[in-house]
Protein backbone atom coordinates (compact mmCIF):
# COMPACT_ATOMS: atom_id res chain seq x y z
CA UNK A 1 0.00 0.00 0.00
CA UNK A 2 1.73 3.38 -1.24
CA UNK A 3 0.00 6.71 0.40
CA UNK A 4 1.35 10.33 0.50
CA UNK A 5 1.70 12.11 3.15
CA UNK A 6 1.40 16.08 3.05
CA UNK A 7 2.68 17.99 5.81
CA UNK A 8 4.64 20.69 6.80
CA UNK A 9 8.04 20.34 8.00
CA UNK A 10 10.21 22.89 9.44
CA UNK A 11 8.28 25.51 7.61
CA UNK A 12 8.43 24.05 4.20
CA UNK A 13 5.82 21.97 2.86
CA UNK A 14 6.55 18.71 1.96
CA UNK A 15 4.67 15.65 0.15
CA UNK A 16 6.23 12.22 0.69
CA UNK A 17 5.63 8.64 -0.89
CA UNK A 18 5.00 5.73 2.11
CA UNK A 19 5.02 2.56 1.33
CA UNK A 20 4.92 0.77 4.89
CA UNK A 21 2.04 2.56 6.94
CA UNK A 22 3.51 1.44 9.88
CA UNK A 23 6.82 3.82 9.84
CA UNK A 24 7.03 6.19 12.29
CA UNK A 25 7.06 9.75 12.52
CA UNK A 26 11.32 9.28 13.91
CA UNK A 27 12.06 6.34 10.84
CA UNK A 28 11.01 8.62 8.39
CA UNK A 29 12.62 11.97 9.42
CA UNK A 30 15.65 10.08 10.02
CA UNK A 31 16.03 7.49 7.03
CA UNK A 32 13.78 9.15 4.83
CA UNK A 33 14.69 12.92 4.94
CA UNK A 34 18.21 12.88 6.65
CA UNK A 35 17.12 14.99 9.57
CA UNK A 36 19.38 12.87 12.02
CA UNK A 37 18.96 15.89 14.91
CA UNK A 38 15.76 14.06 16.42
CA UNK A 39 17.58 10.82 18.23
CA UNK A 40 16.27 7.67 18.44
CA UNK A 41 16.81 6.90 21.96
CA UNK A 42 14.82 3.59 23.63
CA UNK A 43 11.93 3.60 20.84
CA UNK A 44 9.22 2.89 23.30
CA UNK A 45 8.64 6.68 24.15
CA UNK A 46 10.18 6.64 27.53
CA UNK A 47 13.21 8.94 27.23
CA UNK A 48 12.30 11.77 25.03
CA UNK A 49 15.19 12.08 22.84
CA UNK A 50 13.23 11.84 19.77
CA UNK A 51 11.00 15.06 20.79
CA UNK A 52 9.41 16.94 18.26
CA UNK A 53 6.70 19.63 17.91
CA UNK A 54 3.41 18.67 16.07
CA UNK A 55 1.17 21.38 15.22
CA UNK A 56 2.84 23.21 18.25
CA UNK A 57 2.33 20.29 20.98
CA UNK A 58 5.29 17.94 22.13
CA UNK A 59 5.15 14.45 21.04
CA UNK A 60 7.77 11.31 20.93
CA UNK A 61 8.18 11.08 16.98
CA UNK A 62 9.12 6.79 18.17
CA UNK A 63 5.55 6.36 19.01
CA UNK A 64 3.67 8.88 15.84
CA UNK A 65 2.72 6.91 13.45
CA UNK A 66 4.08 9.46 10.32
CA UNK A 67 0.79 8.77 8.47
CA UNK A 68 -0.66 10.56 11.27
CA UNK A 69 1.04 13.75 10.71
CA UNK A 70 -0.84 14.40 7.08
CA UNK A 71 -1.46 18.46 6.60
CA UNK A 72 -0.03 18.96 9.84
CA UNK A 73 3.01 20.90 10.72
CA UNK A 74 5.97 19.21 12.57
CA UNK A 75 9.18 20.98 13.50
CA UNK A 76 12.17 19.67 14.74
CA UNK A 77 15.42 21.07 16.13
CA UNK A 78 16.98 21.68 12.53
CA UNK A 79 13.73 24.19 11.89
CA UNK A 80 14.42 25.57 15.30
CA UNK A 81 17.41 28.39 14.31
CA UNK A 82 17.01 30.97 11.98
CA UNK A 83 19.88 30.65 10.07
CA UNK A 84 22.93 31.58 12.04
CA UNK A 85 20.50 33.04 14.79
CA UNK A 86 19.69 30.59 17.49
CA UNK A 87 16.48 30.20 19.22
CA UNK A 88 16.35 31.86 22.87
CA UNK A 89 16.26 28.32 24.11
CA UNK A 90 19.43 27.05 22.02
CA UNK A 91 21.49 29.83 23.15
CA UNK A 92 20.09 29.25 26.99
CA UNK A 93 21.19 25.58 26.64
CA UNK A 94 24.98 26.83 25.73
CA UNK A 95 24.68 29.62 28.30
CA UNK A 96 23.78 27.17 31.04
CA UNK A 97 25.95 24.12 30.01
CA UNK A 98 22.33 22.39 29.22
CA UNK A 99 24.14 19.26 28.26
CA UNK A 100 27.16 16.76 28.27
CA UNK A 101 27.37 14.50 25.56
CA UNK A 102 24.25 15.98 24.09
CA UNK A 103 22.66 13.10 22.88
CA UNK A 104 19.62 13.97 25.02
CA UNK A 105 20.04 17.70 23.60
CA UNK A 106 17.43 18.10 20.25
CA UNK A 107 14.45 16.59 22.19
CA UNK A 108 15.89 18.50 25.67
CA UNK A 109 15.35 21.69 23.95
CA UNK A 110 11.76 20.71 21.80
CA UNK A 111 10.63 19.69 24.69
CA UNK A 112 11.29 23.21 26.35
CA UNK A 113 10.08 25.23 23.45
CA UNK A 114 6.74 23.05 23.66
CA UNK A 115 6.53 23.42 27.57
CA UNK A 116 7.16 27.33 27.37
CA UNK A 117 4.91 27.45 24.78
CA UNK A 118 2.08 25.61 25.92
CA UNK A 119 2.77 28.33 29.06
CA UNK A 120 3.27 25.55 31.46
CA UNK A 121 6.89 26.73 32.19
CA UNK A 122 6.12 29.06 34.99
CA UNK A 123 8.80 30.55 36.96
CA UNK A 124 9.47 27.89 39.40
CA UNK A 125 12.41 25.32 38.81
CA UNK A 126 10.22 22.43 40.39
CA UNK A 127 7.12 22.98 37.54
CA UNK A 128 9.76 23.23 35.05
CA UNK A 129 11.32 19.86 36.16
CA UNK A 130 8.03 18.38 36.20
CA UNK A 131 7.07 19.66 32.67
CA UNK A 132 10.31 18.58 31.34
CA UNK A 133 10.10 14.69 33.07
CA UNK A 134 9.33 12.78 29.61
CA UNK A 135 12.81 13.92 28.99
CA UNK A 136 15.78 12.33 30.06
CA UNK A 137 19.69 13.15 30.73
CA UNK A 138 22.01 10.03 31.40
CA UNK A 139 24.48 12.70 32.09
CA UNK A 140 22.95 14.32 35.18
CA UNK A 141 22.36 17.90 33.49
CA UNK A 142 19.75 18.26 34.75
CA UNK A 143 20.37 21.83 36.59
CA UNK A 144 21.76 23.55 33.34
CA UNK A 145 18.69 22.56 31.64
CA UNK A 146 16.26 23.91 34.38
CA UNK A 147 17.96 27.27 34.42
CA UNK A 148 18.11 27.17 30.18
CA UNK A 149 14.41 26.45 30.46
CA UNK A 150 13.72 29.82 33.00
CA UNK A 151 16.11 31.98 31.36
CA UNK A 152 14.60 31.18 27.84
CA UNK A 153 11.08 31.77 28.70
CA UNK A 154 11.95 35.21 30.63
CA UNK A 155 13.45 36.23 27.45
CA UNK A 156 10.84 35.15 25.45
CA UNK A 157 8.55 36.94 27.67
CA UNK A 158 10.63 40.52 27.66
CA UNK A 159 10.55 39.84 23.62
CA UNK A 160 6.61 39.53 23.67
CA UNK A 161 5.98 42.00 26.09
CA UNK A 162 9.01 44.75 24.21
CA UNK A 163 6.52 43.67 20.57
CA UNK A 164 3.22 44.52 22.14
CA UNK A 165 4.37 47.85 23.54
């Protein structure tokens, strides 16, 4: 059974032949479409590292079936930047030392951009912990990545709040 899926991906809309409906959302942005940035960490949607944004919520790409994502918009961390210009949680992850080996890194930070987002952030380190718990760190970096979460939304906020005045 062939089907196309029609979405949009990291801004760009893009139409692509399946031929196994079962493929996930993570098989085919890896293998298909060489965006290696999403990891594919336990496949059984426990760790995280394979976070992505669909349609603006957070979702394990492992466990999305891709035929699921037709006319909707994903983005993953290589959509994130704008060209040289990191997003405000990137450059909060660097700032913060965010990560070690950074395998955890891509979902890490698409997870944060979906929790500040969805506004479930908040400005205390324990909500942020808790809203970032799909998402693990074998490394322990755990405080870096709490801070880059607080710091990104307060800048996020001052950019809002500078654009509505």
């Amino acid at each position: 059974m062939n089907s196309t899926l029609s979405f949009t991906l990291n801004g760009m809309r893009r139409e692509v032949a399946i031929d196994d409906p079962r493929i996930t959302l993570l098989d085919l942005l890896r293998e298909r479409l060489d965006l290696t940035g999403t990891k594919k960490g336990c496949d059984r949607g426990q760790c995280g590292a394979c976070t992505v944004l669909l349609n603006g919520r957070r979702v394990n790409a492992c466990l999305t079936l891709a035929l699921s994502c037709d006319d909707a918009e994903v983005l993953t961390i290589e959509g994130l930047s704008e060209g040289d210009h990191l997003h405000p949680v990137q450059a909060a992850f660097i700032e913060h030392d965010g990560f070690q080996c950074g395998f955890c890194t891509p979902g890490q930070i698409m997870s944060a951009v979906g929790l500040i987002q969805e506004g479930q952030a908040g400005d205390d380190p324990e909500r942020v912990r808790e809203g970032m718990s799909g998402n693990l760190c074998r490394c322990g970096a755990y405080a870096g990545i709490t801070a880059a979460v607080l710091e990104a939304q307060a800048q996020l906020h001052r950019q809002t709040q500078g654009e509505a005045a």
